[in-house]
N, C-alpha and C. Protein backbone atom coordinates (compact mmCIF):
# COMPACT_ATOMS: atom_id res chain seq x y z
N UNK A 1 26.88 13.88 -4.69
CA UNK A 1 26.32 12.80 -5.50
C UNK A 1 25.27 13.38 -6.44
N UNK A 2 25.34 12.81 -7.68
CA UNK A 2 24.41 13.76 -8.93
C UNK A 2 22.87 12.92 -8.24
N UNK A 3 21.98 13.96 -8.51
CA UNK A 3 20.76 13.97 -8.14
C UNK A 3 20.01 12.45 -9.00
N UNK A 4 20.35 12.77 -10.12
CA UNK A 4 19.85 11.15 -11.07
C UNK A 4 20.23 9.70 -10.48
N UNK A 5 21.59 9.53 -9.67
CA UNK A 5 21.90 8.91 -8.96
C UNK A 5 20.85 8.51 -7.96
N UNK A 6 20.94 9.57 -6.81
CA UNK A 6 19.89 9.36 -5.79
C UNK A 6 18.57 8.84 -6.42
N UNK A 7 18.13 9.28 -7.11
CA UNK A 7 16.49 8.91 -7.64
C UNK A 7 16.88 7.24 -8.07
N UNK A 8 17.62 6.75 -8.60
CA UNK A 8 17.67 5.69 -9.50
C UNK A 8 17.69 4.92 -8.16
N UNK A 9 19.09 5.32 -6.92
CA UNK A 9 18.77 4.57 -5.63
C UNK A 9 17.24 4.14 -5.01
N UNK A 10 16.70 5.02 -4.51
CA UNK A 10 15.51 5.19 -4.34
C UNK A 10 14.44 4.41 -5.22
N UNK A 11 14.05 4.40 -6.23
CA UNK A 11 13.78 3.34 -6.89
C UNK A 11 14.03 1.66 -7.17
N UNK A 12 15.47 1.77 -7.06
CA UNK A 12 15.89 0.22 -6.72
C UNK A 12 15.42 -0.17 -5.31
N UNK A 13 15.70 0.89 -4.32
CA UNK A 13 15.13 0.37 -3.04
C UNK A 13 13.58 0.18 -3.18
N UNK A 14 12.80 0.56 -3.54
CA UNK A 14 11.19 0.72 -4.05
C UNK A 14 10.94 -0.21 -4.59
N UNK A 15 11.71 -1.36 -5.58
CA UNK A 15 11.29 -2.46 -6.13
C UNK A 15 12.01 -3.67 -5.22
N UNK A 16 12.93 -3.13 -4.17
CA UNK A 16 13.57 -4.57 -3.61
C UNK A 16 12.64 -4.32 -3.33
N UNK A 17 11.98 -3.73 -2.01
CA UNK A 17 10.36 -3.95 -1.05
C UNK A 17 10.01 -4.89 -1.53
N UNK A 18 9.40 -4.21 -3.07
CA UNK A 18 8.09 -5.51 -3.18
C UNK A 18 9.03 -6.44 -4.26
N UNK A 19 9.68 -7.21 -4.13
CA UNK A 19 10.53 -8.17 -4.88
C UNK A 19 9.46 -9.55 -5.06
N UNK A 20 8.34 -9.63 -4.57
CA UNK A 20 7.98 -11.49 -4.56
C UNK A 20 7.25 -11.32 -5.95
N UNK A 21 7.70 -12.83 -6.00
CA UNK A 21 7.11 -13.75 -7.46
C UNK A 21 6.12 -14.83 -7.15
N UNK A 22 5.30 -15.16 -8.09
CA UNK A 22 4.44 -16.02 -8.17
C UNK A 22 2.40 -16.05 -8.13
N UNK A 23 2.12 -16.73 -7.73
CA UNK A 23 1.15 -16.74 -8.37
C UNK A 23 -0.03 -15.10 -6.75
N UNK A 24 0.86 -15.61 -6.33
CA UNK A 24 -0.10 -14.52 -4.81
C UNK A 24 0.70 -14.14 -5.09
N UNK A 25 1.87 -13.42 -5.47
CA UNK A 25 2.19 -12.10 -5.99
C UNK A 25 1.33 -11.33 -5.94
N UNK A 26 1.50 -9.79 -5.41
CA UNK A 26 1.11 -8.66 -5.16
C UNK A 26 1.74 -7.45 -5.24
N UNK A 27 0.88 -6.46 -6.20
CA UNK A 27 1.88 -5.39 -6.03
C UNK A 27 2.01 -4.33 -5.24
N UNK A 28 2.97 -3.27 -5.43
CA UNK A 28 2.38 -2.39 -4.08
C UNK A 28 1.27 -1.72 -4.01
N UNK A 29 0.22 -1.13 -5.11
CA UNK A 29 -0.40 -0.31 -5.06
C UNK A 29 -1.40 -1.68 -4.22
N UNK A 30 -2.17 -3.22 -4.44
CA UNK A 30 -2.41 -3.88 -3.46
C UNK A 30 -2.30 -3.81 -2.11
N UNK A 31 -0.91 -4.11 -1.78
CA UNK A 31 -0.47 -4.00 -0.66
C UNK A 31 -0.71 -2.55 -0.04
N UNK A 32 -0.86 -1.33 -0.54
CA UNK A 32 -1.39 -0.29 0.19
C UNK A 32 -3.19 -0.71 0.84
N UNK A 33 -3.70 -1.42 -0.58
CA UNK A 33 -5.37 -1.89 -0.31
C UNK A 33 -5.24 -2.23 1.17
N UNK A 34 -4.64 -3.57 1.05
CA UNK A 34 -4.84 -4.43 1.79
C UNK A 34 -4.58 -3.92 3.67
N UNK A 35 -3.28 -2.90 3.44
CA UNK A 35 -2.92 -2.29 4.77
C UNK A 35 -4.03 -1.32 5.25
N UNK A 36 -4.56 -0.77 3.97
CA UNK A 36 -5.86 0.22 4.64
C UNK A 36 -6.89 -0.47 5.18
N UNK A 37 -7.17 -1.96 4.33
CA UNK A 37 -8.00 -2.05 4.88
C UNK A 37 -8.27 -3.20 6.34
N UNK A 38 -6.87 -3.22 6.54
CA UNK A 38 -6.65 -3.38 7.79
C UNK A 38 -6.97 -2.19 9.09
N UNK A 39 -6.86 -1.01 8.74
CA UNK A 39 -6.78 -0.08 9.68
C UNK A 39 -8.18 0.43 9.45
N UNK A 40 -8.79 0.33 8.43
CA UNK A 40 -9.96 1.30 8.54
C UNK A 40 -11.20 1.16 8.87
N UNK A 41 -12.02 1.49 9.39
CA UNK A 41 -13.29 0.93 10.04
C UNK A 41 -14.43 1.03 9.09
N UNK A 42 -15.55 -0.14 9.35
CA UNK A 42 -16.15 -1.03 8.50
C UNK A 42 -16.85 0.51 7.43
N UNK A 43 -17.26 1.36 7.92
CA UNK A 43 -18.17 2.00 6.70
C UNK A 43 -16.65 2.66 5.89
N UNK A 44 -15.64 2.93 6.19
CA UNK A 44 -14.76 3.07 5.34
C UNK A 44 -14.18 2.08 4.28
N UNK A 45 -14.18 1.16 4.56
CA UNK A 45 -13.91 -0.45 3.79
C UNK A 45 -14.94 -0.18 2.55
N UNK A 46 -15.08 0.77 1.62
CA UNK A 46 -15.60 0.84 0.33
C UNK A 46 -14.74 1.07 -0.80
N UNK A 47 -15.08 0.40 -1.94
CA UNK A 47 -14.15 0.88 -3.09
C UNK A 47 -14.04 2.56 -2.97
N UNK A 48 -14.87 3.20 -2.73
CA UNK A 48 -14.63 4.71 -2.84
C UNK A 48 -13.46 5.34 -1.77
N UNK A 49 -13.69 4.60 -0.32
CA UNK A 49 -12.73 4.70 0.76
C UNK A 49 -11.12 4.31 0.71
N UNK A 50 -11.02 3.14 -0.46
CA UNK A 50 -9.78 3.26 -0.97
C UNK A 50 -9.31 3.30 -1.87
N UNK A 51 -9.94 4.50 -2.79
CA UNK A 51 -9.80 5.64 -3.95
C UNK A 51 -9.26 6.45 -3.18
N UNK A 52 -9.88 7.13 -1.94
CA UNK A 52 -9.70 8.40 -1.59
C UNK A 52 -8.30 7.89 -0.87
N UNK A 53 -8.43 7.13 -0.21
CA UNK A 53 -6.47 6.47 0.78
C UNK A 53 -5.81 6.41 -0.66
N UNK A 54 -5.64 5.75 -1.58
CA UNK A 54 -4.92 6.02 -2.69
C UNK A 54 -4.35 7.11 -3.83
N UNK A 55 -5.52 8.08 -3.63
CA UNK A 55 -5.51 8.91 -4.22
C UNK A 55 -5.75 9.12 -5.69
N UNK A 56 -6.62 7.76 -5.85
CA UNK A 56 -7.10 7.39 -7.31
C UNK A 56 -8.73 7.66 -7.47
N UNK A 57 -8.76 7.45 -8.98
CA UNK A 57 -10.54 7.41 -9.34
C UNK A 57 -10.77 6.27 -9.05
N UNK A 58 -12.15 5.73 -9.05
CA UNK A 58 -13.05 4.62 -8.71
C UNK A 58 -12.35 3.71 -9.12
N UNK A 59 -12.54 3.59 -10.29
CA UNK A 59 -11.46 2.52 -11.36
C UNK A 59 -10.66 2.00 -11.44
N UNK A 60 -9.05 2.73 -10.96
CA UNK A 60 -8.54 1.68 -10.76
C UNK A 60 -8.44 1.17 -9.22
N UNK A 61 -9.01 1.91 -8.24
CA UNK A 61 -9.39 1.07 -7.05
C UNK A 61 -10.27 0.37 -6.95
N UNK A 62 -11.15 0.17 -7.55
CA UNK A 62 -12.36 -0.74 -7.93
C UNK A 62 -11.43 -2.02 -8.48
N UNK A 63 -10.89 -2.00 -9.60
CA UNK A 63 -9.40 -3.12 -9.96
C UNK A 63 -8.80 -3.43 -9.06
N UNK A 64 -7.77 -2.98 -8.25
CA UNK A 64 -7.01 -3.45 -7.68
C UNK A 64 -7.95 -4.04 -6.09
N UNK A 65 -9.07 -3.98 -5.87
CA UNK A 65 -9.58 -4.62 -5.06
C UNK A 65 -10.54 -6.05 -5.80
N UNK A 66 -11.08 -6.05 -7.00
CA UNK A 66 -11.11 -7.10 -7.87
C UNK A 66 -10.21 -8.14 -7.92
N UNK A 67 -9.01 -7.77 -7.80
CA UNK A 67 -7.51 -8.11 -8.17
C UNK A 67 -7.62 -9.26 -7.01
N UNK A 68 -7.78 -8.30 -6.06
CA UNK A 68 -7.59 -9.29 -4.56
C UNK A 68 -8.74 -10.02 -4.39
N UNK A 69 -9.93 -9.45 -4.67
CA UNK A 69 -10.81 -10.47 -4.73
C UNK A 69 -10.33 -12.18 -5.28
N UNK A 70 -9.87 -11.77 -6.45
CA UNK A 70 -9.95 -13.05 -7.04
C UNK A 70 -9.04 -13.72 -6.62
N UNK A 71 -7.95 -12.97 -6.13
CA UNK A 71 -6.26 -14.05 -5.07
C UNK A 71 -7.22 -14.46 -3.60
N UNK A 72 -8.72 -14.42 -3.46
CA UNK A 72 -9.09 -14.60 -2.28
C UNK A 72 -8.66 -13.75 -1.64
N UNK A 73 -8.27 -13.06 -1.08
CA UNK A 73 -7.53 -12.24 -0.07
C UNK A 73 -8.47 -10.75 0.75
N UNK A 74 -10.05 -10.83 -0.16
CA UNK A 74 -10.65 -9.72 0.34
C UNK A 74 -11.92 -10.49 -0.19
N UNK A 75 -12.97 -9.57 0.99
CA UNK A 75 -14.47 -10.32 0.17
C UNK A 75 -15.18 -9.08 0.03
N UNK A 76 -16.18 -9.01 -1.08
CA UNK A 76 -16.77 -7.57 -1.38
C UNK A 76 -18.20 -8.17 -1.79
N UNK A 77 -18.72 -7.71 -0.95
CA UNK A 77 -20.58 -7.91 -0.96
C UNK A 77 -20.99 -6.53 -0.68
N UNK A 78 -22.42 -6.83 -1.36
CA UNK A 78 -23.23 -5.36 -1.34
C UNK A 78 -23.66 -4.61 0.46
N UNK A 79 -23.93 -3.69 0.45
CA UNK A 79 -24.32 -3.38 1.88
C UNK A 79 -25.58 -3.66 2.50
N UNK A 80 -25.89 -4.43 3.00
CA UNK A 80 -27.59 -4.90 3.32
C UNK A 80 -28.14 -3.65 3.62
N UNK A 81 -27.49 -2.23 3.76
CA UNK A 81 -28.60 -0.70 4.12
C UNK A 81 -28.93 -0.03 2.44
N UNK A 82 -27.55 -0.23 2.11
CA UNK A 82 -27.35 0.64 0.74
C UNK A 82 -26.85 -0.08 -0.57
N UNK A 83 -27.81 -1.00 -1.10
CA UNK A 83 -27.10 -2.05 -2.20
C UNK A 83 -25.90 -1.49 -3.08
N UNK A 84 -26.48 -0.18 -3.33
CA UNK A 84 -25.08 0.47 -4.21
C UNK A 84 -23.63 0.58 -3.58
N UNK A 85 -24.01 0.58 -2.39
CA UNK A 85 -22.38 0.73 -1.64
C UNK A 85 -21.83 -1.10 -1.79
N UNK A 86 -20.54 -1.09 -1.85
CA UNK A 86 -19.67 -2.31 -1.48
C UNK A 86 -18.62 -2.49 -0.76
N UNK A 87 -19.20 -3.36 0.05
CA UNK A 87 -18.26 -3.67 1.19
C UNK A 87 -17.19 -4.59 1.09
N UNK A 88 -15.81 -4.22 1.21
CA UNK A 88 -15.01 -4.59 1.60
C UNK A 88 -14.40 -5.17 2.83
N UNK A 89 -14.03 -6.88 2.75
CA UNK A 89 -13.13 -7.13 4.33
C UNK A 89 -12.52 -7.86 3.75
N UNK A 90 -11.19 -7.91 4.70
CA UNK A 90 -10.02 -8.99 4.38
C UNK A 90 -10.71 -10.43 4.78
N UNK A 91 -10.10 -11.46 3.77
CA UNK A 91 -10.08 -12.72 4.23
C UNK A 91 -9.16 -13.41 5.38
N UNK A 92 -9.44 -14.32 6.25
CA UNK A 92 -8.25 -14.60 6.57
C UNK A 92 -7.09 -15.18 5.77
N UNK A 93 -7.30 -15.02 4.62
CA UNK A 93 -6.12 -15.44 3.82
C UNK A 93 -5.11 -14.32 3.46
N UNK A 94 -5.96 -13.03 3.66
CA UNK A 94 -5.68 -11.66 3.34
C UNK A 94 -4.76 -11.08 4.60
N UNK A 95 -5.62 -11.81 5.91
CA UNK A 95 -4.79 -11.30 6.74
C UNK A 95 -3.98 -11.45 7.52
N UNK A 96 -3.49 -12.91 6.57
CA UNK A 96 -2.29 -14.01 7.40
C UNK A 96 -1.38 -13.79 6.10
N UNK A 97 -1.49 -12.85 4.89
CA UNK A 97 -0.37 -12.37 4.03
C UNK A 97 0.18 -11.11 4.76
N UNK A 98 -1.17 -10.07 5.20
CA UNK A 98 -0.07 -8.89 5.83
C UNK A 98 0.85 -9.48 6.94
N UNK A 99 1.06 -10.34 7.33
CA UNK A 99 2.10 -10.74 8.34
C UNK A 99 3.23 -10.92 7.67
N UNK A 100 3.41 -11.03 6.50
CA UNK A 100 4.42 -10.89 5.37
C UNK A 100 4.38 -9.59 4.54
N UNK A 101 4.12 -8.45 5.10
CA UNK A 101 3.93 -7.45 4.23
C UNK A 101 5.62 -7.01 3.94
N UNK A 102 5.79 -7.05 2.78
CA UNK A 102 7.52 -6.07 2.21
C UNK A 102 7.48 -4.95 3.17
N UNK A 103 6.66 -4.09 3.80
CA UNK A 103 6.96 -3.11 4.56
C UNK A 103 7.73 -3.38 5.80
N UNK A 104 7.61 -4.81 6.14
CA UNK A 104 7.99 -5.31 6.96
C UNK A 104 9.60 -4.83 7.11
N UNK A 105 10.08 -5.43 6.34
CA UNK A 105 11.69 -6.06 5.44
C UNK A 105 12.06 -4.45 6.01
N UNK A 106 11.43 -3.20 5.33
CA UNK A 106 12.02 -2.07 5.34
C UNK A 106 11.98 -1.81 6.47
N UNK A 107 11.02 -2.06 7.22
CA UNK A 107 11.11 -1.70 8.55
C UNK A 107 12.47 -1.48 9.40
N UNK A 108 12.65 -3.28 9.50
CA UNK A 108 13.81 -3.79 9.65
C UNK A 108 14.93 -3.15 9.31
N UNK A 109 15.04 -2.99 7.78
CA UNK A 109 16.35 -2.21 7.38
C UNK A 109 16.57 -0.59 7.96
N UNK A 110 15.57 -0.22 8.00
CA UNK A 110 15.59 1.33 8.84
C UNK A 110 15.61 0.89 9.78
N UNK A 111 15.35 -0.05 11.32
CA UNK A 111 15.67 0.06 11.95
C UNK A 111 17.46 -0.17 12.67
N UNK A 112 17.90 -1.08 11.18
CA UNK A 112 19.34 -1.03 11.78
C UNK A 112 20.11 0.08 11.33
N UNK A 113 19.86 1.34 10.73
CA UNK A 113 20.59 2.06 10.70
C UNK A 113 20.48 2.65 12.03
N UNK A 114 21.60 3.63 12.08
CA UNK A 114 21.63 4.29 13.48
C UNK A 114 20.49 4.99 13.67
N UNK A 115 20.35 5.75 14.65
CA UNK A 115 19.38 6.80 15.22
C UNK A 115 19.37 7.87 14.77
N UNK A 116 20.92 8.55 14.49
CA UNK A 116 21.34 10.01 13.55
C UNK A 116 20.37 9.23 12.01
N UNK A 117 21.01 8.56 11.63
CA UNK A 117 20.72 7.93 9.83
C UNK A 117 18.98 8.15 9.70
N UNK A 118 18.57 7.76 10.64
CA UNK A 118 17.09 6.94 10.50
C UNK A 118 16.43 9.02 10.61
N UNK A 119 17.11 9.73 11.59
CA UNK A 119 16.20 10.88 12.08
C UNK A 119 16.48 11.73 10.47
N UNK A 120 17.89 11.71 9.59
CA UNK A 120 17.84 12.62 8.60
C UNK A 120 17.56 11.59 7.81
N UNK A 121 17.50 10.53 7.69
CA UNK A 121 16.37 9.90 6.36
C UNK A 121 15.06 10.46 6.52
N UNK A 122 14.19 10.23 7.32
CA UNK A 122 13.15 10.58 7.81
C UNK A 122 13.09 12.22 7.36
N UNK A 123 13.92 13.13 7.61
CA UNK A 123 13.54 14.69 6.53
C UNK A 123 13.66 14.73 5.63
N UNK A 124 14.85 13.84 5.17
CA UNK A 124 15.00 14.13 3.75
C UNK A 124 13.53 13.09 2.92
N UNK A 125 13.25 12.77 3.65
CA UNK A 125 12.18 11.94 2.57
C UNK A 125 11.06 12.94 3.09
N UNK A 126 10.84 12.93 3.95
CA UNK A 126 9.24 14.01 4.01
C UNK A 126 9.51 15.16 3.42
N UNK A 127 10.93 16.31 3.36
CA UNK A 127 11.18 17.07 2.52
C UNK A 127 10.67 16.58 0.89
N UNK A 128 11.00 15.43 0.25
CA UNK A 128 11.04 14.90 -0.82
C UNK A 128 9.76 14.50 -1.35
N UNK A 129 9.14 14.08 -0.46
CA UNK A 129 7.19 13.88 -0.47
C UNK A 129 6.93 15.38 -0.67
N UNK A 130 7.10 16.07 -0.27
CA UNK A 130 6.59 17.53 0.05
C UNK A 130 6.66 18.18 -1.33
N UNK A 131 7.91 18.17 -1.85
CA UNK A 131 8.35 18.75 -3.50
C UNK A 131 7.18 17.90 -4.65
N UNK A 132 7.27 16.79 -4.21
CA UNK A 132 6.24 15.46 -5.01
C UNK A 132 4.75 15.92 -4.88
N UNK A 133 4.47 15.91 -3.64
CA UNK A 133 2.99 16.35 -3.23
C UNK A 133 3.12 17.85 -3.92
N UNK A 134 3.61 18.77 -4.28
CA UNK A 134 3.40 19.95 -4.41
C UNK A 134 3.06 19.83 -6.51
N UNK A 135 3.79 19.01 -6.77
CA UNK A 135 4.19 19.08 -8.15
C UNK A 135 3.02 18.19 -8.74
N UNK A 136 2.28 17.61 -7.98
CA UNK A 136 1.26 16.71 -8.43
C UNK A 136 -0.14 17.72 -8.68
């Protein structure tokens, strides 16, 4: 199968994930926010903390947590130790959407492939991160 093929696959699968419309529409680089800042503990919950999980400058993680601010979905107040720092937490509105996260869906779909399918998807994509991560 020509290599342009595969990539174009891979991409269509990348936009079914995040397929929703409307007004709480979210995109993925969000939906990464929102999952970190489910997992990460409170002095990490800073715009700078998910720059560095993203792998972006201030800016546009500073945006895309604005973003959610304003869908309600995160609250960001100053730090009562360090006014310059800002704290980030999910709303419960924020965290009764990750129960609908698109990662979900994929989950699912990798889990019904077989066990062989799922173990060489799984290299061939960390192989494929690896070429990506190197070229960046």
């Amino acid at each position: 199968m020509d290599a342009s093929v595969v990539a174009r696959l891979l991409e269509q699968t990348a936009r079914a994930v995040y397929d929703a419309r409307g007004p709480r529409a979210i995109h993925a680089g969000q939906w990464a926010v929102l999952r970190y800042l489910a997992r990460a503990g409170r002095q990490a919950r800073t715009v700078g903390g998910v720059a560095t999980y993203l792998g972006v400058t201030h800016a546009p993680a500073s945006r895309a947590v604005s973003s959610l601010a304003r869908k309600d979905l995160v609250t960001v107040r100053a730090d009562p130790e360090d006014r310059r720092v800002r704290r980030i937490d999910l709303t419960p509105a924020g965290r009764a959407l990750l129960e609908h996260d698109p990662v979900h869906r994929l989950t699912a779909a990798i889990e019904d492939l077989s066990s062989d399918k799922q173990k060489d998807l799984a290299i061939t994509l960390e192989a494929l991160y690896g070429r990506l991560s190197k070229a960046s």
